[in-house]
C-alpha atoms as a PDB file:
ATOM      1  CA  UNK A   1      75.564  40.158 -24.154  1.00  0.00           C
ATOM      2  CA  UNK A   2      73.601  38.948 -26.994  1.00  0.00           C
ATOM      3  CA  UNK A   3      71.551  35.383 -26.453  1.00  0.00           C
ATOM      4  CA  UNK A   4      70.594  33.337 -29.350  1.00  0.00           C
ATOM      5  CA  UNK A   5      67.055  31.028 -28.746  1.00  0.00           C
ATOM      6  CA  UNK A   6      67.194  27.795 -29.310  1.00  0.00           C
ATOM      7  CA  UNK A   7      65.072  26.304 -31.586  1.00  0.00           C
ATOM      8  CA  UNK A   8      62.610  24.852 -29.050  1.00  0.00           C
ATOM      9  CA  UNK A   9      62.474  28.654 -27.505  1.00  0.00           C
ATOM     10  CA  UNK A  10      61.677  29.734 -31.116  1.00  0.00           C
ATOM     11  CA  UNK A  11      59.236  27.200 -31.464  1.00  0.00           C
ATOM     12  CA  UNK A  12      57.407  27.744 -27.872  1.00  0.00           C
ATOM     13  CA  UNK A  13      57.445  31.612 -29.174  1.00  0.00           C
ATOM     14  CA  UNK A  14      55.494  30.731 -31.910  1.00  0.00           C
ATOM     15  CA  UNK A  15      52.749  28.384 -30.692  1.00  0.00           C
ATOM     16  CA  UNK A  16      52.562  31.222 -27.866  1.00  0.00           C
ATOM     17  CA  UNK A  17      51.639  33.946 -30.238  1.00  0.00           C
ATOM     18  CA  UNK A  18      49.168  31.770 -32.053  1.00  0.00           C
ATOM     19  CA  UNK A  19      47.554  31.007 -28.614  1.00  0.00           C
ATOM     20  CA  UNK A  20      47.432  34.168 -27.307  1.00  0.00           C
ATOM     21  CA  UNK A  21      45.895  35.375 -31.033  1.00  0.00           C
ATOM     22  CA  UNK A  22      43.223  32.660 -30.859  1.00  0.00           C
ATOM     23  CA  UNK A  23      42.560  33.745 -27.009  1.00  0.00           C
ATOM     24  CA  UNK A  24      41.932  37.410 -27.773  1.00  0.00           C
ATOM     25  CA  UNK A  25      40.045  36.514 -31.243  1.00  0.00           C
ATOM     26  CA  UNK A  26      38.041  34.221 -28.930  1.00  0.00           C
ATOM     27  CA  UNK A  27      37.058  37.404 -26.806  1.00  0.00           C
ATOM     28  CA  UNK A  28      36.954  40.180 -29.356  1.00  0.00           C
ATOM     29  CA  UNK A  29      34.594  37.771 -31.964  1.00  0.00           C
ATOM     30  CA  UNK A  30      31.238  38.283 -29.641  1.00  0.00           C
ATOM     31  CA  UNK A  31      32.118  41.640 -29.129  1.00  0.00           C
ATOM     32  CA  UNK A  32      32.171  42.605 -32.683  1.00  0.00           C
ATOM     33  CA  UNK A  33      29.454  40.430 -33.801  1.00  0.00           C
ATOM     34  CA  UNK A  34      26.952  41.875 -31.645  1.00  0.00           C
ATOM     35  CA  UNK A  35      27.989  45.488 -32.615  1.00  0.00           C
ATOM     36  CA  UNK A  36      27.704  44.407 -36.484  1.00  0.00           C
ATOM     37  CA  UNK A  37      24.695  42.774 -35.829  1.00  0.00           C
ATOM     38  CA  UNK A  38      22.764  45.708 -34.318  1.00  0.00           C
ATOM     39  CA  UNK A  39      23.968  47.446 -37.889  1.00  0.00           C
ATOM     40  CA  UNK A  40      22.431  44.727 -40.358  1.00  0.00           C
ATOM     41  CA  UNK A  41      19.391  44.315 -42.203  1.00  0.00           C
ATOM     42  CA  UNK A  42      17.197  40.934 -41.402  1.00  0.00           C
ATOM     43  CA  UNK A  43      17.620  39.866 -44.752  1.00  0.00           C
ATOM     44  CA  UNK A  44      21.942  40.596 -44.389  1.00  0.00           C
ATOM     45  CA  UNK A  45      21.832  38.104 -41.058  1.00  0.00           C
ATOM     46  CA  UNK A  46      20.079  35.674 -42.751  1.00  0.00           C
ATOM     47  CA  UNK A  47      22.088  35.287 -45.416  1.00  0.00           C
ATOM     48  CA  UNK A  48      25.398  36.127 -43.681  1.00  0.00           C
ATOM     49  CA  UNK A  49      25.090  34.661 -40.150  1.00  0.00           C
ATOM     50  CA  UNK A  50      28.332  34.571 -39.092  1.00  0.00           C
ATOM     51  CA  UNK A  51      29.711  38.122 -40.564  1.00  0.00           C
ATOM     52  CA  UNK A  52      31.191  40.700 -38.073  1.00  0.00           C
ATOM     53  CA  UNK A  53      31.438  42.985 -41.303  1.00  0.00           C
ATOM     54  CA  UNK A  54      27.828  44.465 -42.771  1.00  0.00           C
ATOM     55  CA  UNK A  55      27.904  45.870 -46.165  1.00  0.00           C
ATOM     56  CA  UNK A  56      25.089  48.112 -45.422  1.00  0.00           C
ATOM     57  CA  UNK A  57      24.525  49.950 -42.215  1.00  0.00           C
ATOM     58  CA  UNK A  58      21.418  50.445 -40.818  1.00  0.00           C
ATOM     59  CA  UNK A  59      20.790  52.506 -37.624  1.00  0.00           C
ATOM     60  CA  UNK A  60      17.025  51.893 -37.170  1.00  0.00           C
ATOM     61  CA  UNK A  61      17.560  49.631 -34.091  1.00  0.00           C
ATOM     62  CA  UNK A  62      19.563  52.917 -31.938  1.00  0.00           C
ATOM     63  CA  UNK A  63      17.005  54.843 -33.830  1.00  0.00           C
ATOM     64  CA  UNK A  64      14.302  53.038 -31.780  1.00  0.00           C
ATOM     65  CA  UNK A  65      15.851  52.675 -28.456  1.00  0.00           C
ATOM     66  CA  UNK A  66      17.017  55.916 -28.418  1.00  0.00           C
ATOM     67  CA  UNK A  67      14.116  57.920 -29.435  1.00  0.00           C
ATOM     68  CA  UNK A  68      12.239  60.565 -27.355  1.00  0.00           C
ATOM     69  CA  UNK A  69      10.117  59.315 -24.759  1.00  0.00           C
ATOM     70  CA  UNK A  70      12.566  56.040 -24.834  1.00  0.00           C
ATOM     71  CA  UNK A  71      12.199  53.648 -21.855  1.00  0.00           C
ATOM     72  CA  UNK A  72      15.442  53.205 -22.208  1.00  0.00           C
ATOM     73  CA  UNK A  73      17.062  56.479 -21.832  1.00  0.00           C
ATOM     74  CA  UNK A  74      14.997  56.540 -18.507  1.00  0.00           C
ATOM     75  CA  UNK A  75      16.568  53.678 -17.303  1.00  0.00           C
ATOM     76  CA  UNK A  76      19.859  55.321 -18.045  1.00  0.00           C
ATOM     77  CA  UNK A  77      19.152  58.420 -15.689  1.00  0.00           C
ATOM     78  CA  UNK A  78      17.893  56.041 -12.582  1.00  0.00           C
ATOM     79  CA  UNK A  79      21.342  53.737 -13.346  1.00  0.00           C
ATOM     80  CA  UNK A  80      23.298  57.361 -13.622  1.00  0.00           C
ATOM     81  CA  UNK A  81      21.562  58.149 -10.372  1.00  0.00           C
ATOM     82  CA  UNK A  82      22.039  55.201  -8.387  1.00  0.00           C
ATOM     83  CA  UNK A  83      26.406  54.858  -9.906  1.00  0.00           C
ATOM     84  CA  UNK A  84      26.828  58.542  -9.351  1.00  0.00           C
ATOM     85  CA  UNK A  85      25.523  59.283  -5.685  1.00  0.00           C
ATOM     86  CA  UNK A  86      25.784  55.670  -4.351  1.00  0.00           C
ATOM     87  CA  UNK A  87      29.430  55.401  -5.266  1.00  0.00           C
ATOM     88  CA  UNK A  88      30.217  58.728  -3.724  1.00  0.00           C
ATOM     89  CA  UNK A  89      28.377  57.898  -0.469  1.00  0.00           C
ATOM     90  CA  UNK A  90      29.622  54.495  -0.094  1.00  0.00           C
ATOM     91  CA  UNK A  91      33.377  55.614  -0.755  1.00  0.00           C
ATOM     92  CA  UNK A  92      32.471  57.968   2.391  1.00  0.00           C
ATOM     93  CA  UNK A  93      30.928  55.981   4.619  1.00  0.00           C
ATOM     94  CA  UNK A  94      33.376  52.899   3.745  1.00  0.00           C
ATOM     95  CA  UNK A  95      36.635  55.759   4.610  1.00  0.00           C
ATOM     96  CA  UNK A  96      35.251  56.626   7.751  1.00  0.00           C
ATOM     97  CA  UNK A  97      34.025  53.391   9.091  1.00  0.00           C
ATOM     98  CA  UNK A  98      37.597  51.760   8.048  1.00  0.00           C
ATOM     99  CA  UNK A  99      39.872  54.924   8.668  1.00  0.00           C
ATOM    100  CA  UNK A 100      38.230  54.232  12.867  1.00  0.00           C
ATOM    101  CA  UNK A 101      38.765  50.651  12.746  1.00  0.00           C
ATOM    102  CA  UNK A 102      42.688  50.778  11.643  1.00  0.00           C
ATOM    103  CA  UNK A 103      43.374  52.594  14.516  1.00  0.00           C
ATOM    104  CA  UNK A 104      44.853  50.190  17.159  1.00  0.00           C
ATOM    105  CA  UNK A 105      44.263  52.437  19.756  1.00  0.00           C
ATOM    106  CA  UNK A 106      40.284  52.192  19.394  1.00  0.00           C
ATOM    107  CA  UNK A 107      39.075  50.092  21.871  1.00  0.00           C
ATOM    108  CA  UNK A 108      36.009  49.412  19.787  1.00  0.00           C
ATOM    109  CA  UNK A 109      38.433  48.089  16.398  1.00  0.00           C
ATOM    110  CA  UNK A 110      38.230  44.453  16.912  1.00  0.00           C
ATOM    111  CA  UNK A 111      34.637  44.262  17.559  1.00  0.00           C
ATOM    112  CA  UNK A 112      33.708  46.153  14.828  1.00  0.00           C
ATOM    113  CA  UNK A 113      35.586  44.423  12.684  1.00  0.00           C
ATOM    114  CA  UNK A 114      34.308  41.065  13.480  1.00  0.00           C
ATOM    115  CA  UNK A 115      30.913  42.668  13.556  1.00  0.00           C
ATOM    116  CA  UNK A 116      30.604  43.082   9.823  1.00  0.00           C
ATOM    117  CA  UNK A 117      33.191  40.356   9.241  1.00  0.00           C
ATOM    118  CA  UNK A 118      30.450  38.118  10.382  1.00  0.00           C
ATOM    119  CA  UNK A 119      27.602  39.438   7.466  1.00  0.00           C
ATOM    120  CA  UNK A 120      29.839  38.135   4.825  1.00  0.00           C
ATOM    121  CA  UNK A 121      29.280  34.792   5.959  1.00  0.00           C
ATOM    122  CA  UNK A 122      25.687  35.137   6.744  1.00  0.00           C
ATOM    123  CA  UNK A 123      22.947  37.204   6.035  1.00  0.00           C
ATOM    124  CA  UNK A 124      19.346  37.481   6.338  1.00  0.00           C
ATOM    125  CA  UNK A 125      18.154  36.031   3.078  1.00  0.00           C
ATOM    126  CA  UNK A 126      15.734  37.687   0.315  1.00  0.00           C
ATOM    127  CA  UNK A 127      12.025  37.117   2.203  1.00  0.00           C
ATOM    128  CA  UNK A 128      13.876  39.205   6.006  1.00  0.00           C
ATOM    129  CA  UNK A 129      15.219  41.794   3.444  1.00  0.00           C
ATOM    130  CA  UNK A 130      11.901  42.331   1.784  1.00  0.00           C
ATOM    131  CA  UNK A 131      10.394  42.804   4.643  1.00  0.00           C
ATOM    132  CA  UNK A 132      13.028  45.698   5.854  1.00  0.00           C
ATOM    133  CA  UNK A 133      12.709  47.486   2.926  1.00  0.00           C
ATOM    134  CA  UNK A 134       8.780  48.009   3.231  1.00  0.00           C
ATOM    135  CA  UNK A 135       9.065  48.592   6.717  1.00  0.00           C
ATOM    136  CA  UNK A 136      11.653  51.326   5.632  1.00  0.00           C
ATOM    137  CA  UNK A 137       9.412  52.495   2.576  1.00  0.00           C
ATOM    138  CA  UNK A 138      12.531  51.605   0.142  1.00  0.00           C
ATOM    139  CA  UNK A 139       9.656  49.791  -2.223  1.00  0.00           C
ATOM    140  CA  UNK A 140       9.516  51.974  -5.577  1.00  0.00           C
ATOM    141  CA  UNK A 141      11.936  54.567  -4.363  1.00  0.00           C
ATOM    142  CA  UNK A 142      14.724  55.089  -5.931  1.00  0.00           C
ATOM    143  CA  UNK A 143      16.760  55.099  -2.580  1.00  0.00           C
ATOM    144  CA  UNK A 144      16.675  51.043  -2.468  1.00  0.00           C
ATOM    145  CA  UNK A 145      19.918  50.976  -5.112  1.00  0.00           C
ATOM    146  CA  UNK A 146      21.697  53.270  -2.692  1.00  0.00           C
ATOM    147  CA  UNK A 147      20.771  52.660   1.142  1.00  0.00           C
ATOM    148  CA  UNK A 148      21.234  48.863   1.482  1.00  0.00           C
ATOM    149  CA  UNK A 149      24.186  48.590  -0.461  1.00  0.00           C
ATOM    150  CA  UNK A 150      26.185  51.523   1.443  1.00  0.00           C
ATOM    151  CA  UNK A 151      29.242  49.669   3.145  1.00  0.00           C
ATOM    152  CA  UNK A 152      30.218  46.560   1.767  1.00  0.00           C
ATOM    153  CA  UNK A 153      32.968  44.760   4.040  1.00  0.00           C
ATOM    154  CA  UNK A 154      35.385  43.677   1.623  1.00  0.00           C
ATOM    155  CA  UNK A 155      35.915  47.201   0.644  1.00  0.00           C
ATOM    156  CA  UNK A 156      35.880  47.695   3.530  1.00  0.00           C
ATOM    157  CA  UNK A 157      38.507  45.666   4.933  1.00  0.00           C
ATOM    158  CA  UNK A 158      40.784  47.010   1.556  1.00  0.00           C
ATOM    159  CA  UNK A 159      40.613  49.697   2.913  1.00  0.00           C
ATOM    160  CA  UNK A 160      41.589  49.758   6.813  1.00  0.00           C
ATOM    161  CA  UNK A 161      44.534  47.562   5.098  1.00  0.00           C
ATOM    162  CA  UNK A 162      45.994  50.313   3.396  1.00  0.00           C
ATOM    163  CA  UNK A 163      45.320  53.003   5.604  1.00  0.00           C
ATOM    164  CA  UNK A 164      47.302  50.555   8.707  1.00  0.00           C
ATOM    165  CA  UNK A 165      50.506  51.005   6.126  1.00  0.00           C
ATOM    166  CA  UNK A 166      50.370  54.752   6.251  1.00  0.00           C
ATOM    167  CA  UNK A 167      53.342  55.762   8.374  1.00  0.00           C
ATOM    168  CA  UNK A 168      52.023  57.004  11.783  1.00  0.00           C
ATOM    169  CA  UNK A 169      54.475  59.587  12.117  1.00  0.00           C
ATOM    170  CA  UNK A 170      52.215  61.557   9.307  1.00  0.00           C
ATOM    171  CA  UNK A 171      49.484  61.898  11.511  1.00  0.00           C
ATOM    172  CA  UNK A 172      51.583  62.631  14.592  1.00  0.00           C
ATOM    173  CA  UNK A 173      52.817  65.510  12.591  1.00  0.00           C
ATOM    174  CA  UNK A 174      49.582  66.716  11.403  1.00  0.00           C
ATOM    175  CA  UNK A 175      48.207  66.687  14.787  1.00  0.00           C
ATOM    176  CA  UNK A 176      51.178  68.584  16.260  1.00  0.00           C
ATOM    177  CA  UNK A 177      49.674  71.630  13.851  1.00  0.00           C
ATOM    178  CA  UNK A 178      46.079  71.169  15.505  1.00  0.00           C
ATOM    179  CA  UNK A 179      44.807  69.069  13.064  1.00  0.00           C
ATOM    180  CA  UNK A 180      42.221  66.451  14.347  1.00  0.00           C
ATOM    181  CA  UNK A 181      41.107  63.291  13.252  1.00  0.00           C
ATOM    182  CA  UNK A 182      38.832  64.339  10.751  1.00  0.00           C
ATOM    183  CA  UNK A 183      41.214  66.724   8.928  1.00  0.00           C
ATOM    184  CA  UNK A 184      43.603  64.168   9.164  1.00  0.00           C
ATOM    185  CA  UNK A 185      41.717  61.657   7.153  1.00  0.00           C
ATOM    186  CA  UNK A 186      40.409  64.102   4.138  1.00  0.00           C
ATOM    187  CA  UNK A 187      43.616  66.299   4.207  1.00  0.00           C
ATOM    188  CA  UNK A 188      46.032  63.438   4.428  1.00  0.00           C
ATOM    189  CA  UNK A 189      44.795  59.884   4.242  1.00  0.00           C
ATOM    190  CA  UNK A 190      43.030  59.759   1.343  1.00  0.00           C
ATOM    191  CA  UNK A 191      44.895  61.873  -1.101  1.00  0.00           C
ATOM    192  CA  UNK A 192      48.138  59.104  -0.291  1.00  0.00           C
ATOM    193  CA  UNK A 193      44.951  56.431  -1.026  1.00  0.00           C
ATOM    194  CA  UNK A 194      44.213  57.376  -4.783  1.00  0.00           C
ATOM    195  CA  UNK A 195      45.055  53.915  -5.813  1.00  0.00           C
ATOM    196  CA  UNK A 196      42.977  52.201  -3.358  1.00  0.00           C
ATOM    197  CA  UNK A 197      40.249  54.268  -3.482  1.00  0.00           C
ATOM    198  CA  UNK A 198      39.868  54.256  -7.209  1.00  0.00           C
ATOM    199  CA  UNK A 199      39.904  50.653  -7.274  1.00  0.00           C
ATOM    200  CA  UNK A 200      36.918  50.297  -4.759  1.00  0.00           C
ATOM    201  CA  UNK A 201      34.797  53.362  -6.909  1.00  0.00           C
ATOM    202  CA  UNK A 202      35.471  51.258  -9.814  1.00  0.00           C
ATOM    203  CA  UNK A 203      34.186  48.351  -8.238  1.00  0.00           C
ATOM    204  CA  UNK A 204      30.884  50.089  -6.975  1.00  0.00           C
ATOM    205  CA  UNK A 205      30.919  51.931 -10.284  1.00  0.00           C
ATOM    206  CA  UNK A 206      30.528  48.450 -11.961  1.00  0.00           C
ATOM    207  CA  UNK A 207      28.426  46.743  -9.582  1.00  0.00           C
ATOM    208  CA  UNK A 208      25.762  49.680  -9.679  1.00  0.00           C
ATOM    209  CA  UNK A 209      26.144  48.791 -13.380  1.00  0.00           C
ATOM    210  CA  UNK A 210      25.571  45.781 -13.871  1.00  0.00           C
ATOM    211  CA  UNK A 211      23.241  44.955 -10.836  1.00  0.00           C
ATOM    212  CA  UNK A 212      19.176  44.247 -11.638  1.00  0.00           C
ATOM    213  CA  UNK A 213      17.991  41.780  -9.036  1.00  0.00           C
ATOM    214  CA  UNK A 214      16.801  44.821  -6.530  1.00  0.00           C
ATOM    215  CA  UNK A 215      15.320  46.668  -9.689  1.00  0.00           C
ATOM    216  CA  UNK A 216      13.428  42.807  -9.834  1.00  0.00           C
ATOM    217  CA  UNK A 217      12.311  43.032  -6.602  1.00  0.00           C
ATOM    218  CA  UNK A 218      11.834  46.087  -5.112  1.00  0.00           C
ATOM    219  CA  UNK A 219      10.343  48.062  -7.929  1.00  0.00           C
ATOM    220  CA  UNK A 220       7.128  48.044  -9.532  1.00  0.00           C
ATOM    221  CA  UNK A 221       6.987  50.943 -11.606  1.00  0.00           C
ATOM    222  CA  UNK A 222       8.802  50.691 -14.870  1.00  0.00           C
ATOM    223  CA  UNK A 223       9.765  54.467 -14.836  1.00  0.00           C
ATOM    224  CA  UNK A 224      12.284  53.640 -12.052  1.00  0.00           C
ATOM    225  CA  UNK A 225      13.960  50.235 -13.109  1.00  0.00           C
ATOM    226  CA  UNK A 226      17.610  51.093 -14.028  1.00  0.00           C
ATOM    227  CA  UNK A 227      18.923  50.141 -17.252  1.00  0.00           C
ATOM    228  CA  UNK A 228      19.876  46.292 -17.024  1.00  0.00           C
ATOM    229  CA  UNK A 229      16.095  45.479 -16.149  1.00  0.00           C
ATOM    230  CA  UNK A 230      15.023  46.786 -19.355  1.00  0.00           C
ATOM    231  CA  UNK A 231      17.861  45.203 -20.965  1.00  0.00           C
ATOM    232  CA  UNK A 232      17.213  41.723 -19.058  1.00  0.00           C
ATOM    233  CA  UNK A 233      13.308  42.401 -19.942  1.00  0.00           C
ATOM    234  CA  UNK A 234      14.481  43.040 -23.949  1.00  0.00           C
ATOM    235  CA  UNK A 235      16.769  39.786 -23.919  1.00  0.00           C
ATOM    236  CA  UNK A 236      14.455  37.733 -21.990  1.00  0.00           C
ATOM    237  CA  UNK A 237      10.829  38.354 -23.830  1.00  0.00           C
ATOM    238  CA  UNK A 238      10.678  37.647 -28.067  1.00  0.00           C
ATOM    239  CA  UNK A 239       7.618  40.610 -27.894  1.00  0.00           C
ATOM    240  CA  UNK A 240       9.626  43.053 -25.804  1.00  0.00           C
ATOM    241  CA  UNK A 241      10.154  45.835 -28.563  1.00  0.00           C
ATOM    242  CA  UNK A 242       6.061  45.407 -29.335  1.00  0.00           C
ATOM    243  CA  UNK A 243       5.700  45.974 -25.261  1.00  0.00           C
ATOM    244  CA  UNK A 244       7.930  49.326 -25.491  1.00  0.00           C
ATOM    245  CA  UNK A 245       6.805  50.459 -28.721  1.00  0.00           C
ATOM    246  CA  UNK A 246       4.676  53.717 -27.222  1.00  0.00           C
ATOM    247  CA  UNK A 247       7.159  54.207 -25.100  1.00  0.00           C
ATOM    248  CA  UNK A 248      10.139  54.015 -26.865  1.00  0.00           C
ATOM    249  CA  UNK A 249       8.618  56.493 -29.217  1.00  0.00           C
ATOM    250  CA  UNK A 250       7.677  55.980 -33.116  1.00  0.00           C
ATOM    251  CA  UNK A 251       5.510  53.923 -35.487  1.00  0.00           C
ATOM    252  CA  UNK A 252       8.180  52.337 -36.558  1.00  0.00           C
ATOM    253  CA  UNK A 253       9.243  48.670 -34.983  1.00  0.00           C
ATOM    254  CA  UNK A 254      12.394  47.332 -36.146  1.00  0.00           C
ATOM    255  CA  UNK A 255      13.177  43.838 -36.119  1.00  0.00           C
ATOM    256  CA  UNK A 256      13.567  41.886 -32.167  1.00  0.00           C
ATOM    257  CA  UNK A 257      16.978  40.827 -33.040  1.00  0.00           C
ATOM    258  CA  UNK A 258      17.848  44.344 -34.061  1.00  0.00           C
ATOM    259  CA  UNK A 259      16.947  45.739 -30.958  1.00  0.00           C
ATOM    260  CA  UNK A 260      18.374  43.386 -28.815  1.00  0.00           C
ATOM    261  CA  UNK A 261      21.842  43.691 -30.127  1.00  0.00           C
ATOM    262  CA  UNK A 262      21.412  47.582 -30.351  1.00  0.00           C
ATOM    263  CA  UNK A 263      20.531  47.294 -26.574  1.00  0.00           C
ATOM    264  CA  UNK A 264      23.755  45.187 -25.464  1.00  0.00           C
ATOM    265  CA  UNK A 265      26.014  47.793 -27.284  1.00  0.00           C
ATOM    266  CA  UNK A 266      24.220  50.763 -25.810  1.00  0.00           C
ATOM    267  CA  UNK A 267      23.901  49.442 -22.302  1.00  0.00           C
ATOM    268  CA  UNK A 268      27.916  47.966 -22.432  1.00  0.00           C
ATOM    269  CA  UNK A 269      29.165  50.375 -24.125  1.00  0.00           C
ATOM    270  CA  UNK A 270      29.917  53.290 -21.632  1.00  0.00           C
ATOM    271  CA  UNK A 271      31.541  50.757 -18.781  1.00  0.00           C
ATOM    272  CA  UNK A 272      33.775  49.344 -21.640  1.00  0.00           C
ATOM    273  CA  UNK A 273      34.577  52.654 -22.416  1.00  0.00           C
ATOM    274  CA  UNK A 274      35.797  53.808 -18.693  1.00  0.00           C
ATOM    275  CA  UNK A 275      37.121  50.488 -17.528  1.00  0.00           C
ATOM    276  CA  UNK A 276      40.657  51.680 -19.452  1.00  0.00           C
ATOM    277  CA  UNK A 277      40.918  54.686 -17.230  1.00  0.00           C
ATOM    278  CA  UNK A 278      40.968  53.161 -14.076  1.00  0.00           C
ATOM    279  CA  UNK A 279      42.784  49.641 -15.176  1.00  0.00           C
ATOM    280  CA  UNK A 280      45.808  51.519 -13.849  1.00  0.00           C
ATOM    281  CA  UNK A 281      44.898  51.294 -10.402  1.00  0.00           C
ATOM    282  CA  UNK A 282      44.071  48.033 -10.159  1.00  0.00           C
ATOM    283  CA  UNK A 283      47.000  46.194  -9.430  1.00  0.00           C
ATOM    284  CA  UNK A 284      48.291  48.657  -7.472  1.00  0.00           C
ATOM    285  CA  UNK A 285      45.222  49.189  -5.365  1.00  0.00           C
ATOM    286  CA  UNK A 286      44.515  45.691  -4.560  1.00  0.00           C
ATOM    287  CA  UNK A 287      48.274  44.509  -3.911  1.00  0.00           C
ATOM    288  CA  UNK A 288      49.077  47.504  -1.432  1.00  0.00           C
ATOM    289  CA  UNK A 289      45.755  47.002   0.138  1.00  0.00           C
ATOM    290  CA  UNK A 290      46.651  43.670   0.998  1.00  0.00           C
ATOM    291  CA  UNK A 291      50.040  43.004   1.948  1.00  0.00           C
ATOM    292  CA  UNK A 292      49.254  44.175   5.755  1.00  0.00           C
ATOM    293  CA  UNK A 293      46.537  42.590   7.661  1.00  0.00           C
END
């Protein structure tokens, strides 16, 4: 059956679509003017402020950044490091721990569960933590972005949600054919937890990102700071591309501005870029997570 809209249906239609073009022009405009940006000339940005379009390109600011012996691109293996090995050990650690504290039967379930429960409310503060990681030797090793960050409890707590949903009948059955509790958790459990569990590797992928306070603090030497440090260092400081000049390799200093915005896009550029792949399992992941507590 075939509904005509009425005119005020036609008319909300219309100041919808304008709304929802000025809302995404709103978020695409910084994104494009700090990738055109990083492409102009001085001269071009002084004369053209506001473009997003540059009629010539220059590459001199990637050039810089990018070059052998770059600061940069040794920020980029530490921040590889640190999203590569601690999301694969905290995605283990974070199964197991939650995996033991969904079972009902474990006497030891509620306590643990209030145990961390408690550390997101409170924590130690920065000067206790400090103190830990020297004791522990964690200062300038590359180990700090990994150990103290292992389990978080939110994740944590996703995830004993959504493996309490998995019929119990499955691991009956599984059992029946000798399997025990460890087989039954990487055999069974979490291949029926893809959704879940790419969610949460998503989140740690992006946190270990993103994160530059513990490069701040913990770490000294500049050859282990992870990528957002330099980038926070570059934003922060007007004589930042003098300070990395050696190091960033070449003569050759392009403009500040240049290398700032040539910075942003190389640094944000590979999250935007795998974000897409996993947006699929977000919805999914976080609203079968949590419809059981």
């Amino acid at each position: 059956m075939y509904f005509r809209a009425t005119k005020g249906e036609k008319v909300f239609d219309v100041f919808n679509t304008l709304f929802m073009l000025l809302i995404s022009a709103s978020m695409l405009y910084p994104i494009l003017f700090v990738v055109s940006h990083s492409l102009m000339t001085d001269t071009e940005r002084a004369l053209h402020p506001f473009t997003i379009i540059p009629t010539e390109l220059n590459f001199s600011g990637y050039e810089f950044i990018l070059a052998k012996g770059s600061l940069l691109l040794s920020s980029f293996q530490i921040t590889f490091f640190r999203l590569s090995v601690g999301t694969l050990l905290s995605l283990i650690v974070e199964c197991m721990f939650a995996y033991a504290i969904s079972k009902r039967v474990y006497p030891l379930a509620v306590p643990l569960t209030m145990m961390i429960a408690f550390t997101m409310w409170f924590q130690g503060g920065l000067i206790p933590s400090f103190l830990v990681m020297k004791s522990l030797g964690f200062l300038d090793s590359i180990w700090v972005f990994v150990i103290p960050k292992l389990m978080n409890v939110w994740y944590i707590l996703l995830l004993r949600n959504f493996f309490a949903q998995i019929p119990a009948e499955i691991e009956e059955s599984a059992k029946i054919d000798g399997s025990n509790e460890m087989g039954i958790l990487w055999r069974i459990i979490l291949p029926l937890s893809t959704p879940v569990l790419a969610t949460i590797a998503l989140f740690h992928v992006v946190y270990h990102w993103n994160e530059w306070f513990m490069g701040i603090i913990y770490i000294s030497d500049q050859t282990l700071q992870p990528a957002m440090v330099i980038l926070r260092q570059i934003l922060s400081q007007a004589n930042a591309a003098n300070m990395y000049a050696e190091d960033m390799g070449g003569s050759f200093v392009p403009p500040t501005s240049m290398i700032q915005m040539a910075t942003i896009v190389v640094v944000s550029f590979p999250i935007i870029a795998a974000y897409p792949f996993f947006q699929k399992y977000f919805t999914k992941g976080l609203m079968v997570g949590a419809v059981k507590g």
